[in-house]
PDB file of N, CA and C in Angstrom:
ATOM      1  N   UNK A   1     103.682  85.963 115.583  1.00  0.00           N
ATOM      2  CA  UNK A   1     104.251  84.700 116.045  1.00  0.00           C
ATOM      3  C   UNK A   1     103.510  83.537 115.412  1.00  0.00           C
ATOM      4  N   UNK A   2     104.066  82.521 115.677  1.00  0.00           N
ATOM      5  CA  UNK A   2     103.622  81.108 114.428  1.00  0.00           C
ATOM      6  C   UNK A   2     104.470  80.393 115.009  1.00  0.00           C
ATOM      7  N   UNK A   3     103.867  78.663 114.497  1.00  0.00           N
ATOM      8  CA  UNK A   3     104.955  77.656 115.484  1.00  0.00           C
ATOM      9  C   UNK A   3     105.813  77.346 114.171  1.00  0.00           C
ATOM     10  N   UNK A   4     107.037  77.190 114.311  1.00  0.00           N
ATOM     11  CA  UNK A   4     107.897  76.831 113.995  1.00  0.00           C
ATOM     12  C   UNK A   4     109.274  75.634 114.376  1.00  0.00           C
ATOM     13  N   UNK A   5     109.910  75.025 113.114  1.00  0.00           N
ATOM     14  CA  UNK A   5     110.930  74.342 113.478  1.00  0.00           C
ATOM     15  C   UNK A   5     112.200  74.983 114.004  1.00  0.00           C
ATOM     16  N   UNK A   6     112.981  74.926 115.109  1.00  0.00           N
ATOM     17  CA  UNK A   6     114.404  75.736 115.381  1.00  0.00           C
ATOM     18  C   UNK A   6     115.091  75.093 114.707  1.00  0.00           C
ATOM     19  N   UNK A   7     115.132  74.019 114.010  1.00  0.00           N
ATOM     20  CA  UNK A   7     116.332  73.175 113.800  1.00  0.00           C
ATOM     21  C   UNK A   7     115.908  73.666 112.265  1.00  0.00           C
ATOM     22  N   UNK A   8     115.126  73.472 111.418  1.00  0.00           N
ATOM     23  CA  UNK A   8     114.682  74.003 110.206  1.00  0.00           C
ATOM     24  C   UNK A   8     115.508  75.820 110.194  1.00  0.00           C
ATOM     25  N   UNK A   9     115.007  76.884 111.184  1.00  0.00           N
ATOM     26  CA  UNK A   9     115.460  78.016 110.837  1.00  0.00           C
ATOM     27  C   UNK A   9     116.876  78.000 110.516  1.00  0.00           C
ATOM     28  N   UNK A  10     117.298  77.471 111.753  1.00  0.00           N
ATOM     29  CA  UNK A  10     118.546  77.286 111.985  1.00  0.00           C
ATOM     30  C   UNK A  10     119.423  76.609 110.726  1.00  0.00           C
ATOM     31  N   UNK A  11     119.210  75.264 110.102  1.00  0.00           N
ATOM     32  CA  UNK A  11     119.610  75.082 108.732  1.00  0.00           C
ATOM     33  C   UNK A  11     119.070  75.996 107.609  1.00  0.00           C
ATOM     34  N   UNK A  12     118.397  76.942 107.620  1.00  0.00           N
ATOM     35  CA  UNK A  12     118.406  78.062 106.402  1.00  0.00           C
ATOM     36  C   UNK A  12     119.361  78.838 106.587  1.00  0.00           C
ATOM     37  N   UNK A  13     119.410  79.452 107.999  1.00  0.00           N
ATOM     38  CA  UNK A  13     120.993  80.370 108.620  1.00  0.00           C
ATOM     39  C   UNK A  13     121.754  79.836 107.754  1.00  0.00           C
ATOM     40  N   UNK A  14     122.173  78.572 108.156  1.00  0.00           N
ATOM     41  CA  UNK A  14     123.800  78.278 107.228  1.00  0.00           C
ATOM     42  C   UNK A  14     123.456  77.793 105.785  1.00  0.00           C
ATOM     43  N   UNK A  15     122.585  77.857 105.128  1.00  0.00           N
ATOM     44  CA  UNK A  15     122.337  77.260 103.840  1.00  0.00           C
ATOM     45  C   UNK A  15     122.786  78.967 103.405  1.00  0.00           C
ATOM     46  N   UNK A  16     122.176  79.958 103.669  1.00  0.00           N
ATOM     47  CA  UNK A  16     122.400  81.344 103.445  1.00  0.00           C
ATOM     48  C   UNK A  16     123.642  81.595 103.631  1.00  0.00           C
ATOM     49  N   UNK A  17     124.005  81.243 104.998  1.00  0.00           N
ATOM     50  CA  UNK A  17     125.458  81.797 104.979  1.00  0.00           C
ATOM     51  C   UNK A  17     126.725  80.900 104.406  1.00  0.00           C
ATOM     52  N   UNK A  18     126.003  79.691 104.157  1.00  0.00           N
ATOM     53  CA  UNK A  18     127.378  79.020 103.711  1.00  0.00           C
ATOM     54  C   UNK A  18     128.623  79.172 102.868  1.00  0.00           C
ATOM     55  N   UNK A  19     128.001  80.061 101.731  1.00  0.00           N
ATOM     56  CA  UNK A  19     128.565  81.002 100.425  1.00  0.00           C
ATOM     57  C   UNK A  19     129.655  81.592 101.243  1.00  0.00           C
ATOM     58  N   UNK A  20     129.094  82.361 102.195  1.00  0.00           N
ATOM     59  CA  UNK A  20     129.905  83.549 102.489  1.00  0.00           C
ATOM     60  C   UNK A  20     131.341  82.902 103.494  1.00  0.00           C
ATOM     61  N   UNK A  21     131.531  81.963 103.512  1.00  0.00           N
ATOM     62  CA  UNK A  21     132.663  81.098 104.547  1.00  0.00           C
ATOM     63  C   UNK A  21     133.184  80.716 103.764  1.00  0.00           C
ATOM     64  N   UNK A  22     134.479  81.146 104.200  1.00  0.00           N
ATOM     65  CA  UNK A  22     136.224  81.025 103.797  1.00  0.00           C
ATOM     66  C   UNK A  22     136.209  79.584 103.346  1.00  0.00           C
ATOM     67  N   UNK A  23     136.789  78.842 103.037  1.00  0.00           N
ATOM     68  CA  UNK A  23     137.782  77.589 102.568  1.00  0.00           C
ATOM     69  C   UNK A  23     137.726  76.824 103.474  1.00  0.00           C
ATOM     70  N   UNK A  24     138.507  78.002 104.827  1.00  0.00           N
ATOM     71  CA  UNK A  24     139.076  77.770 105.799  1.00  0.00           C
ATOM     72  C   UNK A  24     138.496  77.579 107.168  1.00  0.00           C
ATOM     73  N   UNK A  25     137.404  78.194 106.857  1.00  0.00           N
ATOM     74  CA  UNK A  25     136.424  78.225 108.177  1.00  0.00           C
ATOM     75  C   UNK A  25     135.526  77.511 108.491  1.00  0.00           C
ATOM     76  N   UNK A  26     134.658  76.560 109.193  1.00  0.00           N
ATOM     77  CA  UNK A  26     133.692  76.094 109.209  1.00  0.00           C
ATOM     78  C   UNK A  26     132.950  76.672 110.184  1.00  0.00           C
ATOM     79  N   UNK A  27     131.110  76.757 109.661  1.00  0.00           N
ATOM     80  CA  UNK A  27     130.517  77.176 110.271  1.00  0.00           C
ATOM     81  C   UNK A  27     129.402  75.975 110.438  1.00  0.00           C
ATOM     82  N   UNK A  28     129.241  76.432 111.909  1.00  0.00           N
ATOM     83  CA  UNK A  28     128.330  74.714 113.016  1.00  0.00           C
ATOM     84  C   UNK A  28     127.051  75.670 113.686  1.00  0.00           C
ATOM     85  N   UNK A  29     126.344  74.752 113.840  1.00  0.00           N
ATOM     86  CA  UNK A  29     125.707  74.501 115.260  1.00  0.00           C
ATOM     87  C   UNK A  29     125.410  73.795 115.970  1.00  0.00           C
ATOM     88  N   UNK A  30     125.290  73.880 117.460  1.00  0.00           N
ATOM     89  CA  UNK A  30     124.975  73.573 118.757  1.00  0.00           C
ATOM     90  C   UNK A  30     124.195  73.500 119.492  1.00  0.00           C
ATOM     91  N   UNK A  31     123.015  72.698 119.144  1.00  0.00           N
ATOM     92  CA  UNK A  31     121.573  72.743 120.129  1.00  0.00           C
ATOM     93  C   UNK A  31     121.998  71.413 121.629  1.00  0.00           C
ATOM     94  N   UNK A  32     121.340  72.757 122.255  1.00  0.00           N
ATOM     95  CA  UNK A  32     121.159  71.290 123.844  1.00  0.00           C
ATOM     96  C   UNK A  32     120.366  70.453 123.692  1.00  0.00           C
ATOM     97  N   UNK A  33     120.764  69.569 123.816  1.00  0.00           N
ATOM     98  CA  UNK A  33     120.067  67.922 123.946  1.00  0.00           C
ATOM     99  C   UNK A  33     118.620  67.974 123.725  1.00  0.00           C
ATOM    100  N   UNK A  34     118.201  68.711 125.215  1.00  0.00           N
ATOM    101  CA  UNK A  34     117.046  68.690 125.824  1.00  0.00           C
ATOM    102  C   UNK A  34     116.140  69.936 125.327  1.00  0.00           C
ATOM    103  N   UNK A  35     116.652  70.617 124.249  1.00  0.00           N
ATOM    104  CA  UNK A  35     116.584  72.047 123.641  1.00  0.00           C
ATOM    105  C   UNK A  35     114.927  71.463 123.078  1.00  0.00           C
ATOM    106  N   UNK A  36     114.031  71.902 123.313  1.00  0.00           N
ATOM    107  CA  UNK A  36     112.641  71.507 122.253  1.00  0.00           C
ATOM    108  C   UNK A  36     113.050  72.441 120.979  1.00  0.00           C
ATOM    109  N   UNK A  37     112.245  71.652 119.968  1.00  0.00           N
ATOM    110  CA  UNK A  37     112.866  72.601 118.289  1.00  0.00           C
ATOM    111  C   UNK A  37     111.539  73.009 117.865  1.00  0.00           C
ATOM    112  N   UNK A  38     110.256  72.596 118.554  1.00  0.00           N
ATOM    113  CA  UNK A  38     108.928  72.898 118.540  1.00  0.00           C
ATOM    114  C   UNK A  38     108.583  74.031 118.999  1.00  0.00           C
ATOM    115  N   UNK A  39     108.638  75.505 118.467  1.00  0.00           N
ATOM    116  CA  UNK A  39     108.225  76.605 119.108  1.00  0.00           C
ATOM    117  C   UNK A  39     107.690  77.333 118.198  1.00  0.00           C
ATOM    118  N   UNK A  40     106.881  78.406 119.290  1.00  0.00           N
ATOM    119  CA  UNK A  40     105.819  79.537 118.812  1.00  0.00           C
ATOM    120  C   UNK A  40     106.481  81.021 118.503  1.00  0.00           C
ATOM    121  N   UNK A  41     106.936  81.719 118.472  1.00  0.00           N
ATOM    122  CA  UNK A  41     107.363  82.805 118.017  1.00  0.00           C
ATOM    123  C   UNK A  41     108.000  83.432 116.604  1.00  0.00           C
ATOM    124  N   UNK A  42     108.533  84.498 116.215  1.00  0.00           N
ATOM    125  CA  UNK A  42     108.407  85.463 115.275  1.00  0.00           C
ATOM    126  C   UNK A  42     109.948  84.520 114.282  1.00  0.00           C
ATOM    127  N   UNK A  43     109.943  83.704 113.982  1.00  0.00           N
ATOM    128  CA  UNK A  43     110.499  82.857 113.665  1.00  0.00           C
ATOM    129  C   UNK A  43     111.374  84.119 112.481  1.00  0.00           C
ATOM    130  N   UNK A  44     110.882  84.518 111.345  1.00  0.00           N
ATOM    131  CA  UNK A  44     111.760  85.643 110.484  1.00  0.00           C
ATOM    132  C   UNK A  44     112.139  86.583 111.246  1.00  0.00           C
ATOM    133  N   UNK A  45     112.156  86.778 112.069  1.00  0.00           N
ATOM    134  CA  UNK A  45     112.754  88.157 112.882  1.00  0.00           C
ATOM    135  C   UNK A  45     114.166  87.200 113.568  1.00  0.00           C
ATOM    136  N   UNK A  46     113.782  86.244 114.094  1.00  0.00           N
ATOM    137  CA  UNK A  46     114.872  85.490 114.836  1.00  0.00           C
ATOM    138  C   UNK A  46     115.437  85.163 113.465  1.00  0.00           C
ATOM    139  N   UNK A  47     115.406  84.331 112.421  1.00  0.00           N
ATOM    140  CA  UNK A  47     116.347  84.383 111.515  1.00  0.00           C
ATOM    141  C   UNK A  47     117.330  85.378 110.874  1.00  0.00           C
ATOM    142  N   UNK A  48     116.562  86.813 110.770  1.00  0.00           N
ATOM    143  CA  UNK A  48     117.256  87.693 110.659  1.00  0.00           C
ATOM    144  C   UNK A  48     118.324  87.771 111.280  1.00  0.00           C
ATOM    145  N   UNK A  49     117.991  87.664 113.009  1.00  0.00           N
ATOM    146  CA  UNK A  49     118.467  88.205 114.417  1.00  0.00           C
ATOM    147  C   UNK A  49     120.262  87.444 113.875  1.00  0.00           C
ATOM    148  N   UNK A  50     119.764  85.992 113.665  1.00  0.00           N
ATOM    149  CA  UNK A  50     120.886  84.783 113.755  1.00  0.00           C
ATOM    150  C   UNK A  50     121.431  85.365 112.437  1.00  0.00           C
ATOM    151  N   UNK A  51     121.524  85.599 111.286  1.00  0.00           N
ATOM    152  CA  UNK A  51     121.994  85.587 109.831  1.00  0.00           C
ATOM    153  C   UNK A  51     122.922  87.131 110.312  1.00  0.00           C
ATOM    154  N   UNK A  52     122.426  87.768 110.923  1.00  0.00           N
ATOM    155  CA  UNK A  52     123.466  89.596 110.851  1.00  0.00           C
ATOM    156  C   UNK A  52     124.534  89.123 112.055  1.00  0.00           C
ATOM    157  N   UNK A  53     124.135  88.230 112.989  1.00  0.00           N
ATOM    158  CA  UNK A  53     125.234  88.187 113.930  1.00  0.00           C
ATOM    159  C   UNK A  53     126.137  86.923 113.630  1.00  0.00           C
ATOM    160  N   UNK A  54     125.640  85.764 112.797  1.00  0.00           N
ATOM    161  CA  UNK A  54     126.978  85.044 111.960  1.00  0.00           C
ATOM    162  C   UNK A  54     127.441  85.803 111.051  1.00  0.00           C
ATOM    163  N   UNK A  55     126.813  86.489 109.911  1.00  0.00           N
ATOM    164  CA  UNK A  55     127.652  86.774 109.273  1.00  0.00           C
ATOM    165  C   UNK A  55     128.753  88.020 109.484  1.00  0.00           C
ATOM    166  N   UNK A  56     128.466  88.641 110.673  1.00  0.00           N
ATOM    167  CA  UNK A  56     129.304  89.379 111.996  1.00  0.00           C
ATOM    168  C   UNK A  56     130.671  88.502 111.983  1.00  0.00           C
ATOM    169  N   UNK A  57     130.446  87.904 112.450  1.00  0.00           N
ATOM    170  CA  UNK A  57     131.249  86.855 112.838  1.00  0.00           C
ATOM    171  C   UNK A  57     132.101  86.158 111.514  1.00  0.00           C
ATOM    172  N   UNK A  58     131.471  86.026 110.870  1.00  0.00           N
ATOM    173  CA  UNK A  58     132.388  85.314 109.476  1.00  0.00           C
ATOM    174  C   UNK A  58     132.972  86.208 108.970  1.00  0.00           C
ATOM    175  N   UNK A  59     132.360  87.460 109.012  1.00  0.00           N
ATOM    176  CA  UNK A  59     133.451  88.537 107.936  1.00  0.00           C
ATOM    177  C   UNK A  59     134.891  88.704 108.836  1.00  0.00           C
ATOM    178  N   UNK A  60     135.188  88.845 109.573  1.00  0.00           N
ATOM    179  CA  UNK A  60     135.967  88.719 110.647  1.00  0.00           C
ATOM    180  C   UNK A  60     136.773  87.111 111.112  1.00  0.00           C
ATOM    181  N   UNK A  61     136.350  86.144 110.681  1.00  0.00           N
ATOM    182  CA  UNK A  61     137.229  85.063 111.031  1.00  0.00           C
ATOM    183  C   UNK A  61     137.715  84.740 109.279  1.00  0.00           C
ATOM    184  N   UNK A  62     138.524  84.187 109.341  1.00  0.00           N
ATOM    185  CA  UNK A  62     139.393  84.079 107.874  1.00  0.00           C
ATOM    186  C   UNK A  62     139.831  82.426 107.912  1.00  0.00           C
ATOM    187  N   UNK A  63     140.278  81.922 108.914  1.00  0.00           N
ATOM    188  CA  UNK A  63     140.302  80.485 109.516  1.00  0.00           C
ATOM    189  C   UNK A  63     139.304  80.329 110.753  1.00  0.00           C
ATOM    190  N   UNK A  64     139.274  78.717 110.718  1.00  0.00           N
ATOM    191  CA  UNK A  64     138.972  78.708 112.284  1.00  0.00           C
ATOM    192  C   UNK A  64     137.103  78.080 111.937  1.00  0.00           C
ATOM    193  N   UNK A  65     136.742  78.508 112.773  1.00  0.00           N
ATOM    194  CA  UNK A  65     135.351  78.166 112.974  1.00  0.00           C
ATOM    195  C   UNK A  65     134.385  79.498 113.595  1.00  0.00           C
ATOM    196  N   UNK A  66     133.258  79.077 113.358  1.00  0.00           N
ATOM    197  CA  UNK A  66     132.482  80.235 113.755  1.00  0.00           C
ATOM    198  C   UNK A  66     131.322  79.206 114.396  1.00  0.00           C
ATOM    199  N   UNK A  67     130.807  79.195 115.500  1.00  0.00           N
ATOM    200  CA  UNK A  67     129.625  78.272 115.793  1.00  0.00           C
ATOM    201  C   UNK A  67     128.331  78.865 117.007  1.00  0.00           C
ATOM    202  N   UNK A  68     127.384  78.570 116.506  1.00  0.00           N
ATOM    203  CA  UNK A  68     126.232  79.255 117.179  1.00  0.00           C
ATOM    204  C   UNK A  68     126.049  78.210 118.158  1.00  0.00           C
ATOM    205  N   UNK A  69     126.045  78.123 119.370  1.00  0.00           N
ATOM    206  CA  UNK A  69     125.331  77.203 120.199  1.00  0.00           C
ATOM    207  C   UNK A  69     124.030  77.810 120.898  1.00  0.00           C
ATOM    208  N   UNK A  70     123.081  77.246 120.904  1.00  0.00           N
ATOM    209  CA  UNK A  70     121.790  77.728 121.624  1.00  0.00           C
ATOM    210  C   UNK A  70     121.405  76.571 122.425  1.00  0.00           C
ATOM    211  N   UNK A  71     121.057  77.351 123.761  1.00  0.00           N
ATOM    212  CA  UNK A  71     120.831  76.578 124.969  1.00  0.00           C
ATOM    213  C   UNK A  71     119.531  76.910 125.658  1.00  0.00           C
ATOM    214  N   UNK A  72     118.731  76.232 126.895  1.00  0.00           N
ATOM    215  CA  UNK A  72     117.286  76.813 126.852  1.00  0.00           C
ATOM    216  C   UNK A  72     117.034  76.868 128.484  1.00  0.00           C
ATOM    217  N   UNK A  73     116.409  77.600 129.030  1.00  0.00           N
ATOM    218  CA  UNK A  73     116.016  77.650 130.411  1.00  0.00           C
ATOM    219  C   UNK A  73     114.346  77.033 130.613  1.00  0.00           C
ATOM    220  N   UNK A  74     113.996  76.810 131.103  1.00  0.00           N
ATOM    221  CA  UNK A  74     112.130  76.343 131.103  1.00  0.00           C
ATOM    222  C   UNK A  74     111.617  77.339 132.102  1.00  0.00           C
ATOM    223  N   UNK A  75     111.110  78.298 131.459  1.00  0.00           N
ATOM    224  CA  UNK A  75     110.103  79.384 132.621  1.00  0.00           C
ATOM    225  C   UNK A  75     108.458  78.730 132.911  1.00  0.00           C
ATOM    226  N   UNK A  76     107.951  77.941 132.264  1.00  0.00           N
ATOM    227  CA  UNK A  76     106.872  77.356 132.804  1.00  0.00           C
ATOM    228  C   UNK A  76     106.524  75.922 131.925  1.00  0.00           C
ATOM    229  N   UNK A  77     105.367  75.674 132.366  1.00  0.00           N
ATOM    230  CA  UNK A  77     105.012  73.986 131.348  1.00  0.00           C
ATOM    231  C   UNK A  77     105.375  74.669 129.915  1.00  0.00           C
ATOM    232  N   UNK A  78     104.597  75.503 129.557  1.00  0.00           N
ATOM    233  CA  UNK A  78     104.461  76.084 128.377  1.00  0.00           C
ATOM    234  C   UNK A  78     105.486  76.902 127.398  1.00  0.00           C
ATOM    235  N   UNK A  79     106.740  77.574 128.409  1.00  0.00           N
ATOM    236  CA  UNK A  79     107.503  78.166 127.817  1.00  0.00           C
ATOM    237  C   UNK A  79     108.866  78.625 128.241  1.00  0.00           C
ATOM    238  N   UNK A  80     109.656  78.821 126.838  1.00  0.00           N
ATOM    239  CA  UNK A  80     111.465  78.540 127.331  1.00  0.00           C
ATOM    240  C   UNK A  80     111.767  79.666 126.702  1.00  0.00           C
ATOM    241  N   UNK A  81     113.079  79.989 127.294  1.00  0.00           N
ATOM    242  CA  UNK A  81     113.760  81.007 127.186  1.00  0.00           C
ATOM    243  C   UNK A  81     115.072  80.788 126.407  1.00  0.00           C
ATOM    244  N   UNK A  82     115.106  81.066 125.392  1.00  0.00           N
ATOM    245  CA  UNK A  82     116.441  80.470 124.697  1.00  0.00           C
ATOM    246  C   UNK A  82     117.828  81.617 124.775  1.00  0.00           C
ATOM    247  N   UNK A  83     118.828  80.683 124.769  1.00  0.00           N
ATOM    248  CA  UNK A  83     120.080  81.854 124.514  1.00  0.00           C
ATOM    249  C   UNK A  83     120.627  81.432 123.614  1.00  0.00           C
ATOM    250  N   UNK A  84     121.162  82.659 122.489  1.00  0.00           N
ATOM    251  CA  UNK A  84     122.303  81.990 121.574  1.00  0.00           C
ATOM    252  C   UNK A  84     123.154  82.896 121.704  1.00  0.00           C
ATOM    253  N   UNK A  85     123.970  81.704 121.127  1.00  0.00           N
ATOM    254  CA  UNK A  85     125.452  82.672 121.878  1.00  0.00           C
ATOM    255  C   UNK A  85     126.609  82.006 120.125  1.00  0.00           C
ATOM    256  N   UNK A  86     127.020  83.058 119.806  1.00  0.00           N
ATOM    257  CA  UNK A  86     127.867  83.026 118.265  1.00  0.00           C
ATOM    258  C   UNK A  86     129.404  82.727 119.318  1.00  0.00           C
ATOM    259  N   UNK A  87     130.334  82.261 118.588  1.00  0.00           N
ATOM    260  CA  UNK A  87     131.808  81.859 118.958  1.00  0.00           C
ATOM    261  C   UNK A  87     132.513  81.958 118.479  1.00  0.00           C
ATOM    262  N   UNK A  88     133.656  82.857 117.878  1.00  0.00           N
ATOM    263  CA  UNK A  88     134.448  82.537 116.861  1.00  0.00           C
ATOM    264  C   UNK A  88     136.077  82.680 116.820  1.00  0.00           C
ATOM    265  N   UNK A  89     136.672  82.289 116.203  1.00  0.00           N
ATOM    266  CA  UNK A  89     138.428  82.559 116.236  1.00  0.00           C
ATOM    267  C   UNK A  89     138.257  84.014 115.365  1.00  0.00           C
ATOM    268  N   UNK A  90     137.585  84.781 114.900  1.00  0.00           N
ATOM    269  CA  UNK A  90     138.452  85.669 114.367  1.00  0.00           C
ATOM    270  C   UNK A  90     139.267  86.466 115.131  1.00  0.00           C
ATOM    271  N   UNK A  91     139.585  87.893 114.289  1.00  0.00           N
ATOM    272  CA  UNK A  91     140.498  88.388 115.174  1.00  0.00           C
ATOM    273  C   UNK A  91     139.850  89.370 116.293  1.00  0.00           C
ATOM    274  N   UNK A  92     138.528  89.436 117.098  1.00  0.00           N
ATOM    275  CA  UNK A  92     138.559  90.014 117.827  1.00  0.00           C
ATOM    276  C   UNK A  92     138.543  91.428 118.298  1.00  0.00           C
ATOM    277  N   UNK A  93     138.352  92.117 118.991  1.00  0.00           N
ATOM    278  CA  UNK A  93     138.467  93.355 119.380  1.00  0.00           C
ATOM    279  C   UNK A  93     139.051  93.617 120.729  1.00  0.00           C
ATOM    280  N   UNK A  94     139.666  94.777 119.988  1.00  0.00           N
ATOM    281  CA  UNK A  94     141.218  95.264 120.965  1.00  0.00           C
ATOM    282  C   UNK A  94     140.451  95.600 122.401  1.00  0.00           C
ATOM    283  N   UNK A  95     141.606  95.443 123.257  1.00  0.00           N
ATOM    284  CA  UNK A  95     140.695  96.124 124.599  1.00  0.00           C
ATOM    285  C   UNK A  95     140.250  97.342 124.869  1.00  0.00           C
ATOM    286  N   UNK A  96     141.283  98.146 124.040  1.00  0.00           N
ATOM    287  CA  UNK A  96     141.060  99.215 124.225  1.00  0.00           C
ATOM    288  C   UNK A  96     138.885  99.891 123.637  1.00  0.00           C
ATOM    289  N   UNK A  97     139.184  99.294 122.632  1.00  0.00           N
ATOM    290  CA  UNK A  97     138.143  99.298 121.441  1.00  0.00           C
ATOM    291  C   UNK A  97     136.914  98.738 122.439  1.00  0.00           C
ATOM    292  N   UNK A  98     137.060  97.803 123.017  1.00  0.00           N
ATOM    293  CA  UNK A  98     135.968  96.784 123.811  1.00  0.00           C
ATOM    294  C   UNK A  98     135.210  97.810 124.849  1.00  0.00           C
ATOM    295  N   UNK A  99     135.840  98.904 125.454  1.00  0.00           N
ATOM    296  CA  UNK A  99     135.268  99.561 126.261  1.00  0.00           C
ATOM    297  C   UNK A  99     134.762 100.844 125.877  1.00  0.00           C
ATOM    298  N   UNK A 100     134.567 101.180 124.684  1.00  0.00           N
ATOM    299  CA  UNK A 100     133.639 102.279 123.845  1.00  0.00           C
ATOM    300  C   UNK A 100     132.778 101.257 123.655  1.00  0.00           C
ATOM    301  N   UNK A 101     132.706 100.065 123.392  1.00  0.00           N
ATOM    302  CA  UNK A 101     131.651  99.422 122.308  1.00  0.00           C
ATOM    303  C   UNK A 101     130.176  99.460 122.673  1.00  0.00           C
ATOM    304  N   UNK A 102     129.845  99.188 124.372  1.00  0.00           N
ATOM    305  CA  UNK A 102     128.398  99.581 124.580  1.00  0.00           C
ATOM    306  C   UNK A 102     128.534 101.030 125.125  1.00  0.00           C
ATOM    307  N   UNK A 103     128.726 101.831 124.991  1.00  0.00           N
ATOM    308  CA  UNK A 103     128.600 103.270 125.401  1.00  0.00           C
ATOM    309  C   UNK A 103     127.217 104.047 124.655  1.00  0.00           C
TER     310      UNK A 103
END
């Protein structure tokens, strides 16, 4: 772990993935307001984490948008709990398909 910028990782994500987006698609992100971008942890592992689950997401949307929003909880003075959460128009998975998927 090492301190790092979120807003820095986060613009390498899409500098990397930008290539790989359609014409048609735009790819965003979404930090909360109140989100601190000042943090301590494994910063290349979380980039990884973010780069396999957009580009998840982009191979699969063809139009539309794809957008990461990350939001933060405060577990003490010292430290937050982040969520990201990917969004996208592609096409999805069938229902049927949806209920093998965590098995």
């Amino acid at each position: 772990s090492r301190a790092f910028d979120l807003r820095r990782t986060l613009a390498v994500c899409m500098e990397v993935l930008g290539p790989k987006v359609n014409d048609d698609t735009q790819l965003t992100y979404l930090l909360e307001p109140a989100l601190p971008t000042a943090l301590v942890a494994d910063d290349s592992r979380l980039r990884q984490i973010l780069i396999n689950l957009l580009a998840n997401a982009i191979k699969f949307t063809w139009s539309g948008e794809v957008t990461l929003t990350v939001t933060h909880r405060r577990i003490d003075e010292t430290r937050v709990e982040l969520q990201f959460a990917v969004r996208d128009s592609g096409i999805g998975i069938a229902p049927d398909a949806l209920a093998e998927l965590f098995k």
